[in-house]
Each structure stands twice: as C-alpha cells, then as structure tokens.
Protein backbone atom coordinates (compact mmCIF):
# COMPACT_ATOMS: atom_id res chain seq x y z
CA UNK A 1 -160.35 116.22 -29.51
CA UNK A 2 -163.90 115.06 -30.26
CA UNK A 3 -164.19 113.67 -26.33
CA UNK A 4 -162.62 116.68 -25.26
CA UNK A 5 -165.32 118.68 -26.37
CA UNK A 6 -168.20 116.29 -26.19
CA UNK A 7 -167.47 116.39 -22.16
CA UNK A 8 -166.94 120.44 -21.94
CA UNK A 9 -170.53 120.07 -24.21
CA UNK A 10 -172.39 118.12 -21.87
CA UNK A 11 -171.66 119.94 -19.33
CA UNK A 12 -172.29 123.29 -20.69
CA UNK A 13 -176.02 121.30 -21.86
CA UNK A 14 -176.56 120.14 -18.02
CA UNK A 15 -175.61 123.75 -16.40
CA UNK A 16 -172.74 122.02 -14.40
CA UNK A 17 -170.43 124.37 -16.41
CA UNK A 18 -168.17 126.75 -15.19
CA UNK A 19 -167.11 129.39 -16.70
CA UNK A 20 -163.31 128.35 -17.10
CA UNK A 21 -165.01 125.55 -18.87
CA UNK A 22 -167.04 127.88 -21.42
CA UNK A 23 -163.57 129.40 -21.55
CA UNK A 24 -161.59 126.29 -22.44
CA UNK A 25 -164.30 125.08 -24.80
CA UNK A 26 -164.71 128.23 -26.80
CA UNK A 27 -160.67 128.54 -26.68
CA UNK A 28 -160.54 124.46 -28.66
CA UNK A 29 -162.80 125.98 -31.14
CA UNK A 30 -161.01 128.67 -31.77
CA UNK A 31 -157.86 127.74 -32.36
CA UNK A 32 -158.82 124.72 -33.88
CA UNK A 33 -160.67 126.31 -36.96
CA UNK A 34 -158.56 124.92 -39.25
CA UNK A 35 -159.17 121.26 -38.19
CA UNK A 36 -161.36 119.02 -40.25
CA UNK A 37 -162.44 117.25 -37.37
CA UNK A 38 -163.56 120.28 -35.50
CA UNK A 39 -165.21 121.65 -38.18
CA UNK A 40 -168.11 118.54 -38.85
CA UNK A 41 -168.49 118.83 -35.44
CA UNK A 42 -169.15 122.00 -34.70
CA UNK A 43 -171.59 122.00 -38.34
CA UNK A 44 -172.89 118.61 -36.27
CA UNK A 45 -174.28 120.13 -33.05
CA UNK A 46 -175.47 123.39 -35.04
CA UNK A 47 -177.73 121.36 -37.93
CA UNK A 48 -179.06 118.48 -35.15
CA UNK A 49 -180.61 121.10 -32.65
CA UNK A 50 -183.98 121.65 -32.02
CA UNK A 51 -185.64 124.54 -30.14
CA UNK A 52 -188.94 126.40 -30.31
CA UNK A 53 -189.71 128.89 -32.94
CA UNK A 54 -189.23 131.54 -30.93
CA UNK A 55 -185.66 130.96 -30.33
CA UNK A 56 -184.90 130.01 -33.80
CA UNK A 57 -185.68 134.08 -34.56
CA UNK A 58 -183.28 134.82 -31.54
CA UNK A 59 -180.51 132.44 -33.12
CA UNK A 60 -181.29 133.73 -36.30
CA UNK A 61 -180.85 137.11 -35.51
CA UNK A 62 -177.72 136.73 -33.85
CA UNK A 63 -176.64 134.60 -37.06
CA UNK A 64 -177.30 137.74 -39.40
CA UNK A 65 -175.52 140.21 -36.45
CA UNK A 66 -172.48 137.99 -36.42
CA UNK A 67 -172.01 136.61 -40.23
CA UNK A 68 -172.79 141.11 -41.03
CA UNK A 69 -169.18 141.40 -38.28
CA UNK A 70 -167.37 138.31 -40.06
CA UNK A 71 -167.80 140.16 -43.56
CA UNK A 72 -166.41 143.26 -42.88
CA UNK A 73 -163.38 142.34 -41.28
CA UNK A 74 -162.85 138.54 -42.46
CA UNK A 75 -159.85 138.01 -45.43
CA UNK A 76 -160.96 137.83 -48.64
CA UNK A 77 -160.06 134.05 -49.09
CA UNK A 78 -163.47 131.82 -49.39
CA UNK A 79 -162.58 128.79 -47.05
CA UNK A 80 -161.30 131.43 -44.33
CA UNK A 81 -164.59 133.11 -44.62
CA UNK A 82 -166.47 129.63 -44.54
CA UNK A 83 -164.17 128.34 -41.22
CA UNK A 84 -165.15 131.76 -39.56
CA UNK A 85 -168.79 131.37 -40.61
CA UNK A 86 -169.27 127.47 -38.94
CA UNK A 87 -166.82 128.80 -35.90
CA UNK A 88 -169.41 131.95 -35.32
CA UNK A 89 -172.33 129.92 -35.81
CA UNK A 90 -171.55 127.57 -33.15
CA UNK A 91 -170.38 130.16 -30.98
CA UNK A 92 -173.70 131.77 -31.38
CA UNK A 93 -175.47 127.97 -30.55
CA UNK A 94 -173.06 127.66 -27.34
CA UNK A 95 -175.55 130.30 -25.90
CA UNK A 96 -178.85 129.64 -27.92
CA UNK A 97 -179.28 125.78 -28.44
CA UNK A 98 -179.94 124.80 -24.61
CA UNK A 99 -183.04 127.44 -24.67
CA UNK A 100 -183.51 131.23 -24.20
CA UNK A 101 -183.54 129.89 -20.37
CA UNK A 102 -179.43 129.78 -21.06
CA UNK A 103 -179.35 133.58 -21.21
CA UNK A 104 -179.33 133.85 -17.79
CA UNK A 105 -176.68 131.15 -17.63
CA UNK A 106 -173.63 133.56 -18.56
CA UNK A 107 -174.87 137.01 -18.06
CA UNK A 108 -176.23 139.68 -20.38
CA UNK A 109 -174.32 139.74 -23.37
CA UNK A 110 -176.35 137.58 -25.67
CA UNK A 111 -178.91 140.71 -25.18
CA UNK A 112 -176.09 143.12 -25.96
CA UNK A 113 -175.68 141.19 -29.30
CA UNK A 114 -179.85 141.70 -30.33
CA UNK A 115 -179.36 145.28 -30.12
CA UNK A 116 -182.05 146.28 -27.42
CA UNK A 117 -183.12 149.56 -26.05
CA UNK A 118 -184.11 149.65 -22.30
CA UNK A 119 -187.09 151.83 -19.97
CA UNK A 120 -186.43 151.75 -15.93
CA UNK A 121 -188.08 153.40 -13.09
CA UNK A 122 -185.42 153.96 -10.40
CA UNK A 123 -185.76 152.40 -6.82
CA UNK A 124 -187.15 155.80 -5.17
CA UNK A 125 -189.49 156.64 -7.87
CA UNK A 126 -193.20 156.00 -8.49
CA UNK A 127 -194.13 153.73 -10.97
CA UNK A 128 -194.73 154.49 -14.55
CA UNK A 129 -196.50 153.40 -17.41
CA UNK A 130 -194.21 152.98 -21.09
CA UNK A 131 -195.72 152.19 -24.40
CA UNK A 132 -193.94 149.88 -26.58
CA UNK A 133 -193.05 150.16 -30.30
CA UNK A 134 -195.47 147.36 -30.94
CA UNK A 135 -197.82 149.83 -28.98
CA UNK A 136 -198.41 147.29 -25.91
CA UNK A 137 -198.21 149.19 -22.91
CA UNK A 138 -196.27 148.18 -19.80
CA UNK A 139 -196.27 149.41 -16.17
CA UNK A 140 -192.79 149.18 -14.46
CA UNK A 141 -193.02 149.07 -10.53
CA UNK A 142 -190.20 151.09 -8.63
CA UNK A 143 -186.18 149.77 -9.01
CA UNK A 144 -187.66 147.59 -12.76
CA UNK A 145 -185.66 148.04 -16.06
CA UNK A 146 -187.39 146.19 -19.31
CA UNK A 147 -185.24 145.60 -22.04
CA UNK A 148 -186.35 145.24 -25.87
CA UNK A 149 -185.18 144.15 -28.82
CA UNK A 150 -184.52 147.41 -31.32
CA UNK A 151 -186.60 146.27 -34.04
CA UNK A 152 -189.42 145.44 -31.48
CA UNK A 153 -191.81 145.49 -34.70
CA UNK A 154 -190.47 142.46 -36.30
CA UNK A 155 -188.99 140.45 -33.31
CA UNK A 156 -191.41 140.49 -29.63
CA UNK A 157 -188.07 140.10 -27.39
CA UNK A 158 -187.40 141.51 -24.19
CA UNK A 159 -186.30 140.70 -20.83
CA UNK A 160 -187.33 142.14 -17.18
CA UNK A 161 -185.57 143.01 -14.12
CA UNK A 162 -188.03 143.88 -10.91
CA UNK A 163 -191.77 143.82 -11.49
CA UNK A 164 -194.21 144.82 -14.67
CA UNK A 165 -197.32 144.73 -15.38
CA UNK A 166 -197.91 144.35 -19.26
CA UNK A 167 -200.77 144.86 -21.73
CA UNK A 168 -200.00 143.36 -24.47
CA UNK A 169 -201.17 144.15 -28.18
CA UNK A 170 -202.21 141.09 -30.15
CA UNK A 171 -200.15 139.70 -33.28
CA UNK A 172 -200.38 135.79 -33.50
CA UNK A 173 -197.60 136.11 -36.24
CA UNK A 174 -195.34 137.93 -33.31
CA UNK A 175 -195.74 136.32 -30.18
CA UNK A 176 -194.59 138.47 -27.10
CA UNK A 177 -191.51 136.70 -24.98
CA UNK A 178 -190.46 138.32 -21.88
CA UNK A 179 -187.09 136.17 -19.94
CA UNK A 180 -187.49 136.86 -16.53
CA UNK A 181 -184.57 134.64 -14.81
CA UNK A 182 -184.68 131.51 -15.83
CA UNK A 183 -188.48 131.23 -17.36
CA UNK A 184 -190.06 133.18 -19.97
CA UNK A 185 -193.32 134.39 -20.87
CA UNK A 186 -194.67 134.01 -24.29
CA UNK A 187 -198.37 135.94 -25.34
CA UNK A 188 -199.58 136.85 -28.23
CA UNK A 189 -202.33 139.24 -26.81
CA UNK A 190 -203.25 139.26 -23.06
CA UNK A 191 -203.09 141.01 -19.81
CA UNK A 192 -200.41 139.95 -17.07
CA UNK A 193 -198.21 140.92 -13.73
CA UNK A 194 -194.46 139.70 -13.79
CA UNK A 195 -192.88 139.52 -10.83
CA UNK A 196 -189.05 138.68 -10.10
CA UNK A 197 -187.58 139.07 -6.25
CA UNK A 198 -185.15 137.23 -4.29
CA UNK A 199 -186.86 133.73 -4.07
CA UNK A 200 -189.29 133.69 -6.75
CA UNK A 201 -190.57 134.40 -10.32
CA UNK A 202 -194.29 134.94 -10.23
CA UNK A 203 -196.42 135.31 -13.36
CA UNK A 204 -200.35 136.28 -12.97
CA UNK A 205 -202.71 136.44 -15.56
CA UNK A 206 -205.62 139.07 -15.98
CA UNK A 207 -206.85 138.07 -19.19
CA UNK A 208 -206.14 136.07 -22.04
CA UNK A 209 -203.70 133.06 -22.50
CA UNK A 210 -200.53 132.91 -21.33
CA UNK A 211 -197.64 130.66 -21.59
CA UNK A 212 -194.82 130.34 -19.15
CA UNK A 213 -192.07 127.77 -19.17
CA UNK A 214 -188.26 127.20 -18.63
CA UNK A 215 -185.71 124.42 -19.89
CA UNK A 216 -187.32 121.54 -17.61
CA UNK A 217 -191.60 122.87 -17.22
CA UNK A 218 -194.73 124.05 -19.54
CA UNK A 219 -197.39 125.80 -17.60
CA UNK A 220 -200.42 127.59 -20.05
CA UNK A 221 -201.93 129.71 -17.62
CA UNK A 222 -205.36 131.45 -17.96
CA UNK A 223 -207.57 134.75 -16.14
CA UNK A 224 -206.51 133.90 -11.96
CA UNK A 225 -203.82 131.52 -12.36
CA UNK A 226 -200.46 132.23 -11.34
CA UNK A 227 -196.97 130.48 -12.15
CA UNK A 228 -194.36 130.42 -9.22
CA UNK A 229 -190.79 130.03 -10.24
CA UNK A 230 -188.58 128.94 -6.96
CA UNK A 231 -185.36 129.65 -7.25
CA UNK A 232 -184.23 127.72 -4.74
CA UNK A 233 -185.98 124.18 -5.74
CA UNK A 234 -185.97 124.96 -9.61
CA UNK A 235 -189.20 123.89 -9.54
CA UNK A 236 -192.27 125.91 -11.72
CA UNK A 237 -195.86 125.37 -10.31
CA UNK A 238 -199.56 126.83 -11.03
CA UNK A 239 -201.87 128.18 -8.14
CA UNK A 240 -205.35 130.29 -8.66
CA UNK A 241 -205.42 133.76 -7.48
CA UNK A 242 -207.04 136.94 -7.58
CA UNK A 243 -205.15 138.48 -9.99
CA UNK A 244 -206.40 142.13 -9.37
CA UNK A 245 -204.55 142.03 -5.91
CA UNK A 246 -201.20 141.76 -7.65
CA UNK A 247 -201.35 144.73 -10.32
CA UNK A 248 -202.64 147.01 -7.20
CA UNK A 249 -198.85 148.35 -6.98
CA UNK A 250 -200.28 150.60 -9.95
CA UNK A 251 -203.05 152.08 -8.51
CA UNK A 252 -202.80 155.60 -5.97
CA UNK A 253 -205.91 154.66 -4.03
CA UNK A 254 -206.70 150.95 -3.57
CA UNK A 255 -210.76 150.02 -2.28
CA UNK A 256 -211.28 146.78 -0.97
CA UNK A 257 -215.11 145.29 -1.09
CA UNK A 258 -216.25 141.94 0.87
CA UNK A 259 -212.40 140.33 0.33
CA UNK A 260 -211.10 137.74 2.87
CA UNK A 261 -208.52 138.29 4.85
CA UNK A 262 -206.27 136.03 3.15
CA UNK A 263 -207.06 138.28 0.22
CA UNK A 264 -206.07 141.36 1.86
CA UNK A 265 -203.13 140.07 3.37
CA UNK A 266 -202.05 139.57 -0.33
CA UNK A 267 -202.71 143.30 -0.81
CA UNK A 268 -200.47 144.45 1.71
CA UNK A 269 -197.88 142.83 0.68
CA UNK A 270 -197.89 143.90 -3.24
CA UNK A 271 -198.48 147.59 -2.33
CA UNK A 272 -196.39 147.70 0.91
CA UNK A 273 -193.55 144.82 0.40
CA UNK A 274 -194.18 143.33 3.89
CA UNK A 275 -194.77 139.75 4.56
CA UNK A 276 -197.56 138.41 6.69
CA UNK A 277 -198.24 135.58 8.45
CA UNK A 278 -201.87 133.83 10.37
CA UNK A 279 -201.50 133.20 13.75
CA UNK A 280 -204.43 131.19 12.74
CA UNK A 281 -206.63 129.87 10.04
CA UNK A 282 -210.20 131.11 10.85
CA UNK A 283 -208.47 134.59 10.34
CA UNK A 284 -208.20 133.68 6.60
CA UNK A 285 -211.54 133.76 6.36
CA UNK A 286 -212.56 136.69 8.27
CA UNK A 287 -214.66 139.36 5.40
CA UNK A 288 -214.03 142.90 5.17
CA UNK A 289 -214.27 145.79 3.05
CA UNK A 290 -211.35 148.55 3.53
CA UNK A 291 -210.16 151.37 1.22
CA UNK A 292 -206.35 152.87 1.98
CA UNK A 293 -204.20 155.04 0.54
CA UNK A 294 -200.75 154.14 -0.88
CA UNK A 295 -199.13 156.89 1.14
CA UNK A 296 -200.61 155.97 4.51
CA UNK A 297 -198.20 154.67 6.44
CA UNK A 298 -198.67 150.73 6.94
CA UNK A 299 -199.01 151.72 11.06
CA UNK A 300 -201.58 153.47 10.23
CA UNK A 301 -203.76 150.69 8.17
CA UNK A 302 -202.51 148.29 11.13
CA UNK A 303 -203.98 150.81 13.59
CA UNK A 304 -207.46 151.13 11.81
CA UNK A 305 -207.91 147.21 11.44
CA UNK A 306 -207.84 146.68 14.80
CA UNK A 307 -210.31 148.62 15.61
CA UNK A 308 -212.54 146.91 13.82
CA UNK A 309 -212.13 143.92 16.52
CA UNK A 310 -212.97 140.85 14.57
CA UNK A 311 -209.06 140.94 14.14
CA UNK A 312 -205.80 141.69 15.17
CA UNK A 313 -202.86 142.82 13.08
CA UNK A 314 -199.55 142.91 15.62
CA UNK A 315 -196.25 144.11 13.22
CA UNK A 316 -192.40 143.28 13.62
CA UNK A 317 -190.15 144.45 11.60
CA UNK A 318 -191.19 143.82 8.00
CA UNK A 319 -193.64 140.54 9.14
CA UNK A 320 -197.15 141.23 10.58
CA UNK A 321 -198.81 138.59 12.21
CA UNK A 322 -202.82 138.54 11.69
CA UNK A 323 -204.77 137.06 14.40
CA UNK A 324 -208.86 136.18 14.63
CA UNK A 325 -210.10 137.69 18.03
CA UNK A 326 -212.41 135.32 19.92
C-alpha cells in the first residue's frame, strides 16, 4: 500500500501526474481511512512538509474551511472524526505542499475553497481601475479578471487572469501574493505591471521591491527590472526595462520624449498588441519624440513615422517591420 502511494506521490510532487492518477491516489486514501498504515502516512507527509509562510496561511485556511465542513456533518464518534480530520488534511496538502505554483496544476478549485470574490473588465471594454479591500488599487487591462481572497484584510491572496497593473498598499505583516500561472508575485508595498498571454508571464516593477518566483526560480526584482516567465521552456529570467512603457495600456493619450526606437517599438506593442520586428539594428537606436492617441488607428501612427524619414515602419498583418533609412 505504502509503495503504491509513495509512486502516485512522487509523481503528483514531479508534475508527471495525471489526473486519473490524482484520482486513484485520492480514491486509496479514501477508502482506506480506516487503515493504520494509511493513516501514519498520510499524518507523515502532512507534519514533514515545508513551504513558505505564505502558503502555510493558504494551507491553514483551507485547514479551518475543511475541519468547519467535517464538523457539521461528521458522526459523533471521536476516532471517526479524528480519521476524517488526518484524511482532509492530507487532501488539503495533495494541493498545497508542492507550492501555491500547484494551483495551476489541477484547475481552480483550491481558489473556490478560500472563498474569493472576483473584478473583470470584459474583452471589448476599456480598462478600469478597482480598489481593493486592503485599499491597494489595481488597473485591469481589457478581457482581465483578478480574484481575491474574501477576507482580503487578514489574508493578501489573489490570482490574475490577463494583464494588471497594481498599486499596492504597504503592510509588512500582510505581504501581497498575486499567482499568475505558474509564478507568483509577493509585495508588501510597491508599484508593478503583471502580464500573462499565450507564451509568457511578465512582471515589471515601477517602484519598490518585488519578489517573483515559482516551484524551481527566485528572482527579487527592483524599479526597471522585469521577470519573464516562458511557458514553453519553464524557465524564469530578469531583464532591465523601462517600466513606464508597459503600464501605458492605462493611459488615453500617450507622449513620447527623446525615446529610442527600440523603446517605442515596446510602446506599440503594450497599447496596440502588435508585434514588431528590426529589419536592422541601427534602427534601435534611432531617437524620437512622438505623442499618439490610443484611438488612432495604428495605420495612422505607421503613416506619420514615415514621414519623418529617418525610418521606415512597413506593417503585415499583426507584425510591423521597422527599418533605418540610409
């Protein structure tokens, strides 16, 4: 029995685990509450695990939710009520031991067990700006739903689908943890762009301290440094950036003084969701002041660049190519 569930274990730990192999494993605990063996070591794997802070309030949490359920409906008997405690405790762990990066191993449900109110901005709307319970304030970009815990006073929790920009209030006793993915961001006071799309996870920091990490990477990022997530290669790196280029999804009217082209390129794409691409590299470094609107039309920014002649912005599609003229 003990193999048996060491192996499903294991792989559950390395993320090689299916989920007819959750099912199986949660299945031997289940109906094998009654077994001696089962029980040390389920209490085994829930007493020996280590995880940040953070996610010892999430486990906790979940602990109080659950044990709350097992009282009301459990039999009256006290070693029934103590086989149904250690079974929902390590039920709980199955999700919560690995990380708060497991979350986004088997869906949303874990969030549906903390209890947590949500703010959205649909796809076709403008953005808008929410202020939190804690009284941080957070900009959602358009097709973005932010979840929080309910009692967003005592526990910082929440978790982000699209784009956000936050401003968060300080409480060093309450750090701020936002699971985007598979990372999360943890601040205790700061400003910050999160970012989530089809290949990445990017995290840019205005001001303040800001730490990002998943199961596998640390990054502590300060003012212009930005962590990539790929979520092809797993991998989490740090690159400096101007970070006022990414929050300009916020703004109506965006002004551009004495930026490179490399810079502006950058702009585009946050306000427009284009790609570009240099046709060569002395247009990277090519200076130039511009202000736009964000309801022109991207044509007509492409057509007013090129007037200017120092270079040339050709578009296909959603790519535009950027070009130094000679």
């Amino acid at each position: 029995m003990k193999e048996q569930l060491n192996t499903l274990w294991n792989k559950y730990a390395n993320r090689t685990a299916t989920r007819k192999e959750l099912e199986t494993f949660l299945e031997l605990l289940e109906n094998n509450q009654a077994s001696e063996e089962v029980t040390q070591w389920m209490e085994q794997k829930w007493n020996t695990a280590t995880m940040p802070a953070e996610v010892t309030q999430v486990r906790n949490k979940v602990w109080n939710n659950i044990t709350t359920t097992i009282q009301t409906k459990a039999t009256p008997k006290k070693s029934k009520v103590f086989r149904l405690h250690t079974w929902y405790k390590v039920a709980a762990a199955v999700v919560l031991l690995i990380g708060v990066g497991s979350m986004a191993y088997f869906g949303t449900n874990i969030y549906n067990a903390l209890s947590y109110d949500s703010v959205s901005v649909a796809a076709n709307e403008n953005p808008q700006q929410f202020t939190l319970p804690d009284g941080s304030e957070v900009w959602l970009n358009s097709g973005t739903t932010l979840y929080y815990d309910k009692s967003f006073q005592e526990n910082r929790f929440s978790k982000l689908d699209g784009e956000a920009f936050f401003k968060v209030t300080k409480n060093k006793e309450r750090p701020f943890i936002i699971k985007t993915g598979d990372i999360s961001t943890r601040v205790v006071g700061t400003q910050f762009n999160v970012k989530e799309d089809k290949n990445h996870i990017k995290v840019t920091v205005t001001e303040g301290e800001v730490r990002v990490y998943n199961q596998k990477d640390t990054l502590q990022l300060t003012p212009n440094k930005q962590g990539v997530y790929a979520l092809n290669s797993q991998q989490l790196t740090e690159q400096p950036v101007n970070a006022f280029l990414y929050g300009l999804w916020q703004k109506e009217e965006i002004e551009l003084n004495s930026v490179t082209m490399k810079d502006f390129a950058v702009a585009l794409e946050t306000v427009f969701h284009v790609k570009t691409q240099f046709a060569d590299e002395k247009a990277k470094e090519v200076l130039m002041s511009f202000s736009f609107s964000k309801t022109e039309s991207i044509e007509n920014i492409i057509a007013r660049i090129n007037i200017i002649n120092e270079v040339q912005l050709t578009q296909k599609q959603h790519m535009i190519t950027i070009k130094k003229v000679e």
